[in-house]
Protein backbone atom coordinates (compact mmCIF):
# COMPACT_ATOMS: atom_id res chain seq x y z
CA UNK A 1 120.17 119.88 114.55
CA UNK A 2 121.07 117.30 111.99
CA UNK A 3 124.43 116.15 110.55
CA UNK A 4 122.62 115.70 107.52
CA UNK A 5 119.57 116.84 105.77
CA UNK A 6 118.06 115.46 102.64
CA UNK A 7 118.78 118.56 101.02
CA UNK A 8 122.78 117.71 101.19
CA UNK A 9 121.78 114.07 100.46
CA UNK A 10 120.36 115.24 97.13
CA UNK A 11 122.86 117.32 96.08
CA UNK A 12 125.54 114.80 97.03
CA UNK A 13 123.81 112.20 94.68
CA UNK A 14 123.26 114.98 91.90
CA UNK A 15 119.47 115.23 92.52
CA UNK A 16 116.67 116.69 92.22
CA UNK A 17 115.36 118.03 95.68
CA UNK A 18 111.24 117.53 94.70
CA UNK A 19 108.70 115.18 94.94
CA UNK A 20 108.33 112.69 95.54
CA UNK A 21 111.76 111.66 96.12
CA UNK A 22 112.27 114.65 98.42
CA UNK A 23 110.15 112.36 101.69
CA UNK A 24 112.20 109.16 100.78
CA UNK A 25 115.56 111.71 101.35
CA UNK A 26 114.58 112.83 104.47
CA UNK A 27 113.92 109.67 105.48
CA UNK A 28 117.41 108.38 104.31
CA UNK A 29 119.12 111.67 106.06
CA UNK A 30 117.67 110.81 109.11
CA UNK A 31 118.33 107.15 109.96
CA UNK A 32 121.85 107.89 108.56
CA UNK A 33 121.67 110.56 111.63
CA UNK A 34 120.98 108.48 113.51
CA UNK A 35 123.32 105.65 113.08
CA UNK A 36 126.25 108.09 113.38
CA UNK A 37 124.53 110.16 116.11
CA UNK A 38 124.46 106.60 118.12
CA UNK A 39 127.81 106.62 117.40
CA UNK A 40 129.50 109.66 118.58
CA UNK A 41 129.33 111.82 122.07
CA UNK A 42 126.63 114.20 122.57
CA UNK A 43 128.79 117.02 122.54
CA UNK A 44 129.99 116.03 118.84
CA UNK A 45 126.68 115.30 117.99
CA UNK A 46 125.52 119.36 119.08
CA UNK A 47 128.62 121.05 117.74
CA UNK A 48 128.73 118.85 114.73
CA UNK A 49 132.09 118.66 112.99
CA UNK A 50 133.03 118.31 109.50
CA UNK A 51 134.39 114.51 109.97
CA UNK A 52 131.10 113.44 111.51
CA UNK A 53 128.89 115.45 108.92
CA UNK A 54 130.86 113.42 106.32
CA UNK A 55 130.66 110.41 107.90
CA UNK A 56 126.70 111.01 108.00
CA UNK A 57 126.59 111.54 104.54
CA UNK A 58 128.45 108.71 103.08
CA UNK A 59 126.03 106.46 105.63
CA UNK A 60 123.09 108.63 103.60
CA UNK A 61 124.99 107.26 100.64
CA UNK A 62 125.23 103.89 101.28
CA UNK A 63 121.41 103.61 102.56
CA UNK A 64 120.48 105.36 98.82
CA UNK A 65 122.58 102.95 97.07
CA UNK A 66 121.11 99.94 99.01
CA UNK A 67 117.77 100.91 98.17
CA UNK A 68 118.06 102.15 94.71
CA UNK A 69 120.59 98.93 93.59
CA UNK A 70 119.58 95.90 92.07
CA UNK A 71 119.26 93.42 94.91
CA UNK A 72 120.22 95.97 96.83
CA UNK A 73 124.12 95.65 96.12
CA UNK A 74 126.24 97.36 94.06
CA UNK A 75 127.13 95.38 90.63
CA UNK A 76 130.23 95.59 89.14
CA UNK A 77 131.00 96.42 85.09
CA UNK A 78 130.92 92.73 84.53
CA UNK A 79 127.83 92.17 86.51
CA UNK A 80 129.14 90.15 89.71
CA UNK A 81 127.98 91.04 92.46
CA UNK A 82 129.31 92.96 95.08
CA UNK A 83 128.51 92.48 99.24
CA UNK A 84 125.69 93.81 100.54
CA UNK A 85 125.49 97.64 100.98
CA UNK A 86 123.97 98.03 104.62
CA UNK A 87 125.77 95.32 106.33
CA UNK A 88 128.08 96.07 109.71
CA UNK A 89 130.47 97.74 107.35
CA UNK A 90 128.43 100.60 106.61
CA UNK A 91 129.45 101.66 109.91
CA UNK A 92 133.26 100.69 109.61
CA UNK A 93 133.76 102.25 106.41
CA UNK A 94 133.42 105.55 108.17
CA UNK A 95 134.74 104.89 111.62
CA UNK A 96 137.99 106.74 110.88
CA UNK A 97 136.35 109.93 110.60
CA UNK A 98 134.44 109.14 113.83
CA UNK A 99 137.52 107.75 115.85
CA UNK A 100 138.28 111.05 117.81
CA UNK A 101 134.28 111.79 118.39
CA UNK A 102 133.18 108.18 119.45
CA UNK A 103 131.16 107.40 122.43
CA UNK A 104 132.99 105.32 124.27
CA UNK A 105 130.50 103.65 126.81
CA UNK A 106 128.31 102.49 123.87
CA UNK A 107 131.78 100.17 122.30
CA UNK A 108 131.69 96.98 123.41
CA UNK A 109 134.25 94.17 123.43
């Protein structure tokens, strides 16, 4: 079971599901698995709710975007720069959605 397949990645991002960009979304889908399966219990991981299927996705997102980007950050309309994609927040952006699923004996401090 995955909360998110490269299938859903693709059609999130309006693309094609072919190669050769289908390996690279599989590959995307599952490290953004398993960040958020690292994340959350193992029962929420096997019965898989909407909030953490989301939350895998917009990880999926964010990992596409980093790679894909120009320096691997998003750039505004007037070119400045914007932080880096796959830093600690890529995690945080989503915690809300993970909040009632989260592992608690993997939080520390």
């Amino acid at each position: 079971m995955a909360l998110v397949t490269g299938q859903e990645l693709a059609d999130a991002l309006d693309l094609d599901y072919v190669a050769p960009i289908d390996a690279d979304l599989d590959q995307i889908a599952e490290a953004s698995d398993d960040i958020v399966g690292s994340l959350i219990t193992t029962a929420a991981y096997t019965a898989e709710p909407a909030a953490c299927k989301e939350a895998a996705l917009a990880v999926g997102v964010e990992i596409f975007q980093a790679r894909t980007a120009a320096g691997g950050q998003a750039v505004a309309t007037d070119f400045s720069p914007g932080a880096y994609r796959l830093s600690v927040w890529v995690t945080k952006r989503v915690m809300a959605l993970l909040a009632p699923y989260l592992n608690m004996g993997g939080v520390v401090g």
